[in-house]
PDB file of N, CA and C in Angstrom:
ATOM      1  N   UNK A   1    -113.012 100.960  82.881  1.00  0.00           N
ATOM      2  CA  UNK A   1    -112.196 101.234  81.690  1.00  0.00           C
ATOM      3  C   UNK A   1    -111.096 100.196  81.602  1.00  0.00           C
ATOM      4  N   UNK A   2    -111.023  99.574  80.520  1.00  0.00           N
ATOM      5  CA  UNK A   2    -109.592  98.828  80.356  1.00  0.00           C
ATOM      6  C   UNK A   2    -108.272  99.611  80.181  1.00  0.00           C
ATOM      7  N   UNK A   3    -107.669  98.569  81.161  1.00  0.00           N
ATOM      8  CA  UNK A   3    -106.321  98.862  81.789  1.00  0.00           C
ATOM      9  C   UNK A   3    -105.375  98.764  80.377  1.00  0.00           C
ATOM     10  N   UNK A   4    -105.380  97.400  79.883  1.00  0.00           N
ATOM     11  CA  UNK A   4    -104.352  97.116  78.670  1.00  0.00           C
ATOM     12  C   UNK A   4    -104.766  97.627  77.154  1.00  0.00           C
ATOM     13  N   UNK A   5    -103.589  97.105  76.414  1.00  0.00           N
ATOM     14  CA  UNK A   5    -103.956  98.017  75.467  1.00  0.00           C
ATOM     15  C   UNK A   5    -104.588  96.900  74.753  1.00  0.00           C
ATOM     16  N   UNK A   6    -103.968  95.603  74.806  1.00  0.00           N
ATOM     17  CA  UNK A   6    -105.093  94.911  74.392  1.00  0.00           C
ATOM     18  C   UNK A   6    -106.598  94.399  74.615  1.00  0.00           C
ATOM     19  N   UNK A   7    -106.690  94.896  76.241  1.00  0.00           N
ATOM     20  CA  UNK A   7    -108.460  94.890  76.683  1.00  0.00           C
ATOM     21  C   UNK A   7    -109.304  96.407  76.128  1.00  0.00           C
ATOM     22  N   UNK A   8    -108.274  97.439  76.020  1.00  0.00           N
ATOM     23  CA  UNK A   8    -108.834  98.884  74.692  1.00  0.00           C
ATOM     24  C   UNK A   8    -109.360  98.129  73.692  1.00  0.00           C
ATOM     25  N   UNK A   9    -108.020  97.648  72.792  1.00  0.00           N
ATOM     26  CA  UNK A   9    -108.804  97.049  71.665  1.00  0.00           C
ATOM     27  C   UNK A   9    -110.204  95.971  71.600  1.00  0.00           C
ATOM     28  N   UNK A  10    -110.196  94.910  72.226  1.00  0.00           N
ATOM     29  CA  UNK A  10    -111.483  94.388  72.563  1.00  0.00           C
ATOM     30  C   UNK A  10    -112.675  94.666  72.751  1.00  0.00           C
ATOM     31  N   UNK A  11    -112.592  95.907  73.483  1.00  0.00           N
ATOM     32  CA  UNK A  11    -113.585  97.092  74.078  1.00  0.00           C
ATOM     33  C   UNK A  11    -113.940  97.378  72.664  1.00  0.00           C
ATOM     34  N   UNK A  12    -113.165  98.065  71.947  1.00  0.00           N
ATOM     35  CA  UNK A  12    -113.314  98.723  70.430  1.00  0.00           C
ATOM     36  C   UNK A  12    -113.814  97.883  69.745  1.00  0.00           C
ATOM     37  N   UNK A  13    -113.244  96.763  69.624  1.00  0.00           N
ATOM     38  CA  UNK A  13    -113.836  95.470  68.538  1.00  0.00           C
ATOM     39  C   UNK A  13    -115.126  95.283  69.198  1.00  0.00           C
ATOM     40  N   UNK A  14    -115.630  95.193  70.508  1.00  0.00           N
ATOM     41  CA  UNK A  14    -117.186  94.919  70.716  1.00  0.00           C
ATOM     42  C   UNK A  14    -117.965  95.811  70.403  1.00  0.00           C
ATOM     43  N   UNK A  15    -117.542  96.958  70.489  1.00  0.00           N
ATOM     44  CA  UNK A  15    -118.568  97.973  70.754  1.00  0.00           C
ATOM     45  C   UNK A  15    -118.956  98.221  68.646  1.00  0.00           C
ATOM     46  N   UNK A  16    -117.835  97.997  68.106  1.00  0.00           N
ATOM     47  CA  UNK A  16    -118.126  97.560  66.661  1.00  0.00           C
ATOM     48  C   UNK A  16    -119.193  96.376  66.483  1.00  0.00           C
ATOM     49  N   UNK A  17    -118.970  95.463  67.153  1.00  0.00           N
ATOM     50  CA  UNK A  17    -119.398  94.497  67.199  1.00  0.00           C
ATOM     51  C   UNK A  17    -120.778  94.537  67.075  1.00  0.00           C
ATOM     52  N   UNK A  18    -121.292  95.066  68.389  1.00  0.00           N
ATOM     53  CA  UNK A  18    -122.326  95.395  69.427  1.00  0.00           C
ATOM     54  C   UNK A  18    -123.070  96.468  67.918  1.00  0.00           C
ATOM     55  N   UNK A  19    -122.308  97.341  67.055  1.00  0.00           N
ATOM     56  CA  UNK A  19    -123.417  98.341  66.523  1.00  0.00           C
ATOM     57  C   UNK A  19    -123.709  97.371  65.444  1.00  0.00           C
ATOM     58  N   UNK A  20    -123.059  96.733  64.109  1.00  0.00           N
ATOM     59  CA  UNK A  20    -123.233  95.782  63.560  1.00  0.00           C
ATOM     60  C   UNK A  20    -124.472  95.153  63.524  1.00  0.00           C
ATOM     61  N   UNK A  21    -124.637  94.023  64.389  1.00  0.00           N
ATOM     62  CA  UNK A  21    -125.247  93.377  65.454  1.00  0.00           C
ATOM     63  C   UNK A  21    -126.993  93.941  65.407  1.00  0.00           C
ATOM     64  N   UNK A  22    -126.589  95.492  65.895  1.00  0.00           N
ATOM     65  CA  UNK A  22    -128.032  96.233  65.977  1.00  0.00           C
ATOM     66  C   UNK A  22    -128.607  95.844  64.902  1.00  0.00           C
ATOM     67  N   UNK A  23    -127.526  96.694  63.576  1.00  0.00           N
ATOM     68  CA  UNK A  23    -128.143  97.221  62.551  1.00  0.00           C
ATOM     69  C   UNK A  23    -128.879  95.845  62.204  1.00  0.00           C
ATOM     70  N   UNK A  24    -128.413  94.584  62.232  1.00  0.00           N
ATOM     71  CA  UNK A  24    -128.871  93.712  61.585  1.00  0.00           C
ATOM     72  C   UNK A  24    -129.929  92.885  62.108  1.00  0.00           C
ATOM     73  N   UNK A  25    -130.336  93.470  63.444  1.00  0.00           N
ATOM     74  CA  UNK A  25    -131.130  93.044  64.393  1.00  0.00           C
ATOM     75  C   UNK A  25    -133.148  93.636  63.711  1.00  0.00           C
ATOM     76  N   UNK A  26    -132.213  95.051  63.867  1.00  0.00           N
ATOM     77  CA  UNK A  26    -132.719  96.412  62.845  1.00  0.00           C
ATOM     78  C   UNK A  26    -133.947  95.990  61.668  1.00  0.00           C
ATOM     79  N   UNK A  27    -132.924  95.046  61.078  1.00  0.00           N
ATOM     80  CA  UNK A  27    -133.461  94.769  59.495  1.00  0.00           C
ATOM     81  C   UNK A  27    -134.484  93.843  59.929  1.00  0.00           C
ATOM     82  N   UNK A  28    -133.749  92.839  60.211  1.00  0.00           N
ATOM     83  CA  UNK A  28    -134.753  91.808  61.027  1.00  0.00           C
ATOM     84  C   UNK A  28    -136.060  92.203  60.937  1.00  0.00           C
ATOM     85  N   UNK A  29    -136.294  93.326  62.117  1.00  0.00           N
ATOM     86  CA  UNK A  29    -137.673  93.605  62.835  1.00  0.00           C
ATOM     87  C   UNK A  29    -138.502  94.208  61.964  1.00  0.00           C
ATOM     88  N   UNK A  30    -137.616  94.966  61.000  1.00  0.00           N
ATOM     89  CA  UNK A  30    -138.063  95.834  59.776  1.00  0.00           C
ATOM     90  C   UNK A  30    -138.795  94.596  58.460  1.00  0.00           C
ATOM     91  N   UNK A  31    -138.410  93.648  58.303  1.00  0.00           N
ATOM     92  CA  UNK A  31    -138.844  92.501  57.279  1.00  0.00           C
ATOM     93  C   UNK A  31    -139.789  92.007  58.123  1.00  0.00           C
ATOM     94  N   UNK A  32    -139.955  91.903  59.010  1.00  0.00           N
ATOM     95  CA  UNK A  32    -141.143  90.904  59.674  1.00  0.00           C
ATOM     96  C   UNK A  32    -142.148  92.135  59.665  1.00  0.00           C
ATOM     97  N   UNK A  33    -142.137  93.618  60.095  1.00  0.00           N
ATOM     98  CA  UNK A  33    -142.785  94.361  60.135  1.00  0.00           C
ATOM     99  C   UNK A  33    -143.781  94.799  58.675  1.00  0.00           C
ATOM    100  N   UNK A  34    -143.195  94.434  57.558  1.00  0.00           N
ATOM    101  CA  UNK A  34    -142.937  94.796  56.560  1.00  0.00           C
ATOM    102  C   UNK A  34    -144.445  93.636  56.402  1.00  0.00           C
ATOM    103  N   UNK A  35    -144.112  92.347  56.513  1.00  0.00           N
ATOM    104  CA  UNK A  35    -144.988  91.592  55.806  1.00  0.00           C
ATOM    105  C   UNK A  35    -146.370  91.971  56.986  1.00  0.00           C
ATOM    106  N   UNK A  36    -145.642  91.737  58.342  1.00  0.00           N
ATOM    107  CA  UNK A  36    -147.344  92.200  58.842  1.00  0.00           C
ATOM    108  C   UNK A  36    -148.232  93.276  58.653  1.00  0.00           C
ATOM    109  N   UNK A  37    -147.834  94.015  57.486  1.00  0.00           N
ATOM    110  CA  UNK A  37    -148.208  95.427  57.238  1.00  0.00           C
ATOM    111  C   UNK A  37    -148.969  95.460  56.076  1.00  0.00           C
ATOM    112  N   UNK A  38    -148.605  94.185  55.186  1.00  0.00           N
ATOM    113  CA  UNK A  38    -148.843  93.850  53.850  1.00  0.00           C
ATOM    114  C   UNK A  38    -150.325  93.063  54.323  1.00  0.00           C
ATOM    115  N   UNK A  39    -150.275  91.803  55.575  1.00  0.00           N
ATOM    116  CA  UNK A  39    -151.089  91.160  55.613  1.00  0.00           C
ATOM    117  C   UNK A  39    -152.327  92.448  56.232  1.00  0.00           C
ATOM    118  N   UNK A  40    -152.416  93.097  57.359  1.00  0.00           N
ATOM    119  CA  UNK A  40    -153.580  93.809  57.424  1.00  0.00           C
ATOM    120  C   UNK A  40    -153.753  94.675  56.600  1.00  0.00           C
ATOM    121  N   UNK A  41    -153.238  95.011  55.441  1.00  0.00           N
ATOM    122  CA  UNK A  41    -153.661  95.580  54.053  1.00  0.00           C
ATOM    123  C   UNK A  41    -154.391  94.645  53.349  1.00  0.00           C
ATOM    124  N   UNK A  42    -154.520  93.753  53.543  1.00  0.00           N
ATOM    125  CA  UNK A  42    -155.316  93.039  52.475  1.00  0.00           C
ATOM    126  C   UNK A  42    -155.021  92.381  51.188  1.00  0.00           C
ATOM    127  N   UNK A  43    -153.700  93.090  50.789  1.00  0.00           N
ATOM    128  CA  UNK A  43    -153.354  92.558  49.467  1.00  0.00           C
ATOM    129  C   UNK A  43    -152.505  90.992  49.893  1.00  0.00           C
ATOM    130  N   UNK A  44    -153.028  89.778  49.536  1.00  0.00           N
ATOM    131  CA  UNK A  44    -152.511  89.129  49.125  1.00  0.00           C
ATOM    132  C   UNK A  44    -151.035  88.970  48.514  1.00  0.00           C
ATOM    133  N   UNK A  45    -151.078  89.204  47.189  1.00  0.00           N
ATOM    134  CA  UNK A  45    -150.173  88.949  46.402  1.00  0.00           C
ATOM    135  C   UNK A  45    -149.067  89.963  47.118  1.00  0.00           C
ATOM    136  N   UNK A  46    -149.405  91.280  47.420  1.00  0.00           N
ATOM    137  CA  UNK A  46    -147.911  91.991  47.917  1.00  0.00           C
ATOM    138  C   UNK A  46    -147.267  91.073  49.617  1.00  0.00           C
ATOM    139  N   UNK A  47    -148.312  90.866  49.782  1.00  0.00           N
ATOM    140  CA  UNK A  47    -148.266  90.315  51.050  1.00  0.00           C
ATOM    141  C   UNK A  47    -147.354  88.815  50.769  1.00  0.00           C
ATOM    142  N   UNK A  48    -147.499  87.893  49.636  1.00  0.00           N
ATOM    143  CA  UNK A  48    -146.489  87.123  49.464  1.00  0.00           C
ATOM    144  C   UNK A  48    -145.118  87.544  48.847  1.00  0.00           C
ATOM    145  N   UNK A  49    -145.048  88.439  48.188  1.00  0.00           N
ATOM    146  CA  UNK A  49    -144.037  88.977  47.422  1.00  0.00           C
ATOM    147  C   UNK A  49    -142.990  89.710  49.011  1.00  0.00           C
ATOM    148  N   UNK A  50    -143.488  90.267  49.706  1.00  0.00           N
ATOM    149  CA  UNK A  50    -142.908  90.646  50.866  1.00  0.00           C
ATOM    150  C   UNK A  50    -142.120  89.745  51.916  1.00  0.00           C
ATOM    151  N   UNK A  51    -143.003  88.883  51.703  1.00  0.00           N
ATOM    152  CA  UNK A  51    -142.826  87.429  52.791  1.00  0.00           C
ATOM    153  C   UNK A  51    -141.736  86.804  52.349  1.00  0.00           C
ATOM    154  N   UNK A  52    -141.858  86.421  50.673  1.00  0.00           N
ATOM    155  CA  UNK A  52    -140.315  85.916  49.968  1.00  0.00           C
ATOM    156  C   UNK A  52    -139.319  86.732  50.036  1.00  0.00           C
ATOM    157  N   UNK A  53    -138.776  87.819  50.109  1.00  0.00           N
ATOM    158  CA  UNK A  53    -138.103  89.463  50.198  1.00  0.00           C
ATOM    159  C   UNK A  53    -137.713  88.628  51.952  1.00  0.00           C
ATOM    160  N   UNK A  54    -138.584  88.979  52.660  1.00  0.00           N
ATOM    161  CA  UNK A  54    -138.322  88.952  54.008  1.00  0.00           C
ATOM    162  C   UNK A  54    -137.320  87.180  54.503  1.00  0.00           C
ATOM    163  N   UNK A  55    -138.194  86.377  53.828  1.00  0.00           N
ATOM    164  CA  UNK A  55    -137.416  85.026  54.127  1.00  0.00           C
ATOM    165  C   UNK A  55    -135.598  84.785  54.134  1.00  0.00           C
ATOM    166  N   UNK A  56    -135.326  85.680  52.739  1.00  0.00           N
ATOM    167  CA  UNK A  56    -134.161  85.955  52.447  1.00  0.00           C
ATOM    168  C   UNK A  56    -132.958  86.515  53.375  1.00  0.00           C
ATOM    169  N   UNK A  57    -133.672  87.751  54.165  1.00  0.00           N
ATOM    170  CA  UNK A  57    -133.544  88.536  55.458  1.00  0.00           C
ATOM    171  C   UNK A  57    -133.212  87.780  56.614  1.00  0.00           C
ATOM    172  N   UNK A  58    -134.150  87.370  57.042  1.00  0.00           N
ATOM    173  CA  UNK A  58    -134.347  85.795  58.526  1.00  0.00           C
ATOM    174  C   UNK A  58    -133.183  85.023  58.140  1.00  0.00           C
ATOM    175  N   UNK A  59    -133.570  84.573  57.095  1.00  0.00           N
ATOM    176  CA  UNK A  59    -132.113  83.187  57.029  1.00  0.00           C
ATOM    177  C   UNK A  59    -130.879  83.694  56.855  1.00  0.00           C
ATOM    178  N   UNK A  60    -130.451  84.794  56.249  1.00  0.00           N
ATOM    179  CA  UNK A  60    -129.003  85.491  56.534  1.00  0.00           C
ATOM    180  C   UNK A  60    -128.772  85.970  57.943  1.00  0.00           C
ATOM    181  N   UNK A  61    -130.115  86.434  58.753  1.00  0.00           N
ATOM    182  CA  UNK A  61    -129.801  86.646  60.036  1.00  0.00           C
ATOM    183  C   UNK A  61    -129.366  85.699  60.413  1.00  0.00           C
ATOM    184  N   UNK A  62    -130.268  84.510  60.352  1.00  0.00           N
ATOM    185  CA  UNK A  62    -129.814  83.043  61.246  1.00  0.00           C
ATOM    186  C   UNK A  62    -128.754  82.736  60.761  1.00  0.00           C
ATOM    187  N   UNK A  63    -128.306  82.842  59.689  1.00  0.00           N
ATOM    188  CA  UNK A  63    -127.026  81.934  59.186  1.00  0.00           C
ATOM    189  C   UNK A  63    -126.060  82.692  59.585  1.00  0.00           C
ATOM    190  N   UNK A  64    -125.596  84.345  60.290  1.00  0.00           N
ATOM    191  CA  UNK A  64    -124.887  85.184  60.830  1.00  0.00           C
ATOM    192  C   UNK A  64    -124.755  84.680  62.535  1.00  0.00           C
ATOM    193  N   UNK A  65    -125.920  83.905  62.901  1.00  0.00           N
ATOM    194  CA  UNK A  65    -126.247  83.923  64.419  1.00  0.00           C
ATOM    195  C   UNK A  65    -126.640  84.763  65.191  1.00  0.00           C
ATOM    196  N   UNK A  66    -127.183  85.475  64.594  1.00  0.00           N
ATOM    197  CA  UNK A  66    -127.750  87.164  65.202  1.00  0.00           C
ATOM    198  C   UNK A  66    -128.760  86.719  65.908  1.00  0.00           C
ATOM    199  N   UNK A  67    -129.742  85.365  65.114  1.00  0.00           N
ATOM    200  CA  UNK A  67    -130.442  85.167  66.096  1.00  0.00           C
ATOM    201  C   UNK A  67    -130.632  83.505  65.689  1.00  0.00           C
ATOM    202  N   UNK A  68    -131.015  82.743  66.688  1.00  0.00           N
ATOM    203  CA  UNK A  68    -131.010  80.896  66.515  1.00  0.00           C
ATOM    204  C   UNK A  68    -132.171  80.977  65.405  1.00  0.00           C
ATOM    205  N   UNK A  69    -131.452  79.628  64.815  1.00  0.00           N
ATOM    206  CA  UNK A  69    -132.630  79.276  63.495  1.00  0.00           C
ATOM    207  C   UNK A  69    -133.605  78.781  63.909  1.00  0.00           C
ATOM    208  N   UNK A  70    -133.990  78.506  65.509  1.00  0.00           N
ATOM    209  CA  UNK A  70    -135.722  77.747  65.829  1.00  0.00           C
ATOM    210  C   UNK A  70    -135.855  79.265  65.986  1.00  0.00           C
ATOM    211  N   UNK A  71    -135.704  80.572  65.897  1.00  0.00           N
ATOM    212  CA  UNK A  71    -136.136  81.572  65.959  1.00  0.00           C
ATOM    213  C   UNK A  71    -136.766  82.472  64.699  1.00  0.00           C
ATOM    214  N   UNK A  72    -136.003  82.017  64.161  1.00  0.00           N
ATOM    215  CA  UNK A  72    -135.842  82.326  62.399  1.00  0.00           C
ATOM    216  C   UNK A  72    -137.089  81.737  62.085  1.00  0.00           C
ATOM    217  N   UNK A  73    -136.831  79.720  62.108  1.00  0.00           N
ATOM    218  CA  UNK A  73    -138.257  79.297  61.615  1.00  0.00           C
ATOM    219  C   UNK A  73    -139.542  79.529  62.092  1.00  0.00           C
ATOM    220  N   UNK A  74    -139.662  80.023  63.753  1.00  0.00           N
ATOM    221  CA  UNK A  74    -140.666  80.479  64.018  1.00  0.00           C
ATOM    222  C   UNK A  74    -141.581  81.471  63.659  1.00  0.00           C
ATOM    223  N   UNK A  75    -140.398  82.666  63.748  1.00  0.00           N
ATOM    224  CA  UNK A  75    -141.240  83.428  62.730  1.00  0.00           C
ATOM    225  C   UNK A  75    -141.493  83.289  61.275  1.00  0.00           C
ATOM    226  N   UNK A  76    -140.934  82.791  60.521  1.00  0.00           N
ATOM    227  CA  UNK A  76    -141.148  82.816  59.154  1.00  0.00           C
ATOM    228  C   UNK A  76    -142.744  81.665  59.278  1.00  0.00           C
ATOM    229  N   UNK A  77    -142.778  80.292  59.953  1.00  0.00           N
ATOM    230  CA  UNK A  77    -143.969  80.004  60.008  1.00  0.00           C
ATOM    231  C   UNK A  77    -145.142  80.865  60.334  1.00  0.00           C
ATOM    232  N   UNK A  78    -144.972  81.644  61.521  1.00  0.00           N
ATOM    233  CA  UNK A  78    -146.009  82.743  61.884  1.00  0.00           C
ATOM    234  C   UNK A  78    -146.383  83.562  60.711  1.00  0.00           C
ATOM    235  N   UNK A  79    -145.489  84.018  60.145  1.00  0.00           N
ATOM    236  CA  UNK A  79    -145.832  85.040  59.149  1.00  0.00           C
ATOM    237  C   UNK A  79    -146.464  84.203  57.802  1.00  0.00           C
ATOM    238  N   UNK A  80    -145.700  82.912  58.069  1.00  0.00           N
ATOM    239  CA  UNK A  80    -146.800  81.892  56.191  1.00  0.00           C
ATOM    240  C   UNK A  80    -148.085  81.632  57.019  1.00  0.00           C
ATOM    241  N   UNK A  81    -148.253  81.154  58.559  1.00  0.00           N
ATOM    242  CA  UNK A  81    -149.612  80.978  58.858  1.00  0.00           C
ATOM    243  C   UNK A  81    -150.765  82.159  58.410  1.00  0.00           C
ATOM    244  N   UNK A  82    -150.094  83.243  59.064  1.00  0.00           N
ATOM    245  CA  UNK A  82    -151.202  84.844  58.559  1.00  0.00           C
ATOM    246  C   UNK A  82    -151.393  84.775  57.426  1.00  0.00           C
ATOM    247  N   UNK A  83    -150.323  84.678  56.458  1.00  0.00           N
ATOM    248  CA  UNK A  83    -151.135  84.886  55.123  1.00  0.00           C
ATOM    249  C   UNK A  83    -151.675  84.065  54.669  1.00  0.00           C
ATOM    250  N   UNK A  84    -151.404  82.669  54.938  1.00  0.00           N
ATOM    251  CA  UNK A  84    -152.450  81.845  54.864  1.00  0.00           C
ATOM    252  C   UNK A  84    -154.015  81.798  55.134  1.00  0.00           C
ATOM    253  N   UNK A  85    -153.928  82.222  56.316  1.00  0.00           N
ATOM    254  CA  UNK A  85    -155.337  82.674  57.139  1.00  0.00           C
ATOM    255  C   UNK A  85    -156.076  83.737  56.355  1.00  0.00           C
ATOM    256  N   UNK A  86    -155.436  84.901  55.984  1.00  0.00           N
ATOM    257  CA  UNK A  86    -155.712  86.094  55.092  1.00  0.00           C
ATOM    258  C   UNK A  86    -156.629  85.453  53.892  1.00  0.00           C
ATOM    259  N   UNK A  87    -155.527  84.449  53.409  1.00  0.00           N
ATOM    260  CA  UNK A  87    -156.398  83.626  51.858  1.00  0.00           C
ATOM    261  C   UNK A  87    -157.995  82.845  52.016  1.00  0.00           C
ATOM    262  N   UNK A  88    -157.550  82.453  53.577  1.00  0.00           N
ATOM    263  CA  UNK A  88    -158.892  81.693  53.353  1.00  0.00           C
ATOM    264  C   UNK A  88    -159.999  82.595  53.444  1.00  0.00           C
ATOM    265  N   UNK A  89    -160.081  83.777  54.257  1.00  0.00           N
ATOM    266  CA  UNK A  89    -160.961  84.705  54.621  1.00  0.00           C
ATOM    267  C   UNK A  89    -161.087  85.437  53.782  1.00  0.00           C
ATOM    268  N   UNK A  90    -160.139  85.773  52.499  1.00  0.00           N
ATOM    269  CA  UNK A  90    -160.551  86.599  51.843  1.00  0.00           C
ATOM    270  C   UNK A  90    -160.836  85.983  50.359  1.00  0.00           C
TER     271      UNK A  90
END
């Protein structure tokens, strides 16, 4: 437990911090989930409409630092490769 009153407050400001943080971690997993859900459905077109929705998501994460942008672009490539793949097969 912190001793001072200013290592209390710190404590308080992280643990704010720390839920924040989740929620937006949260969304994250929820937009990537979102399009891989679209791609083994089959639909195409929702499946891009999701992916643009989701891109929006990733890059406010990255641009927050919630998570590094070679993380960001990784997945957003992963997710244009699938639906890519989706198009040719279907």
């Amino acid at each position: 437990m912190a001793n001072s009153a200013q290592a209390r407050k710190r404590a308080r400001q992280a643990d704010a911090a720390r839920a924040h943080n989740a929620s937006l971690r949260s969304r994250l997993r929820t937009a990537i989930k979102a399009v891989r859900k679209a791609v083994t459905a089959g639909d195409k077109d929702a499946a891009q409409a999701v992916y643009r929705a989701s891109t929006k998501v990733i890059d406010s994460i990255a641009d927050k630092k919630i998570i590094h942008k070679n993380k960001a672009a990784r997945h957003k490539s992963r997710l244009s490769a699938a639906i890519k793949s989706m198009m040719v097969s279907a």
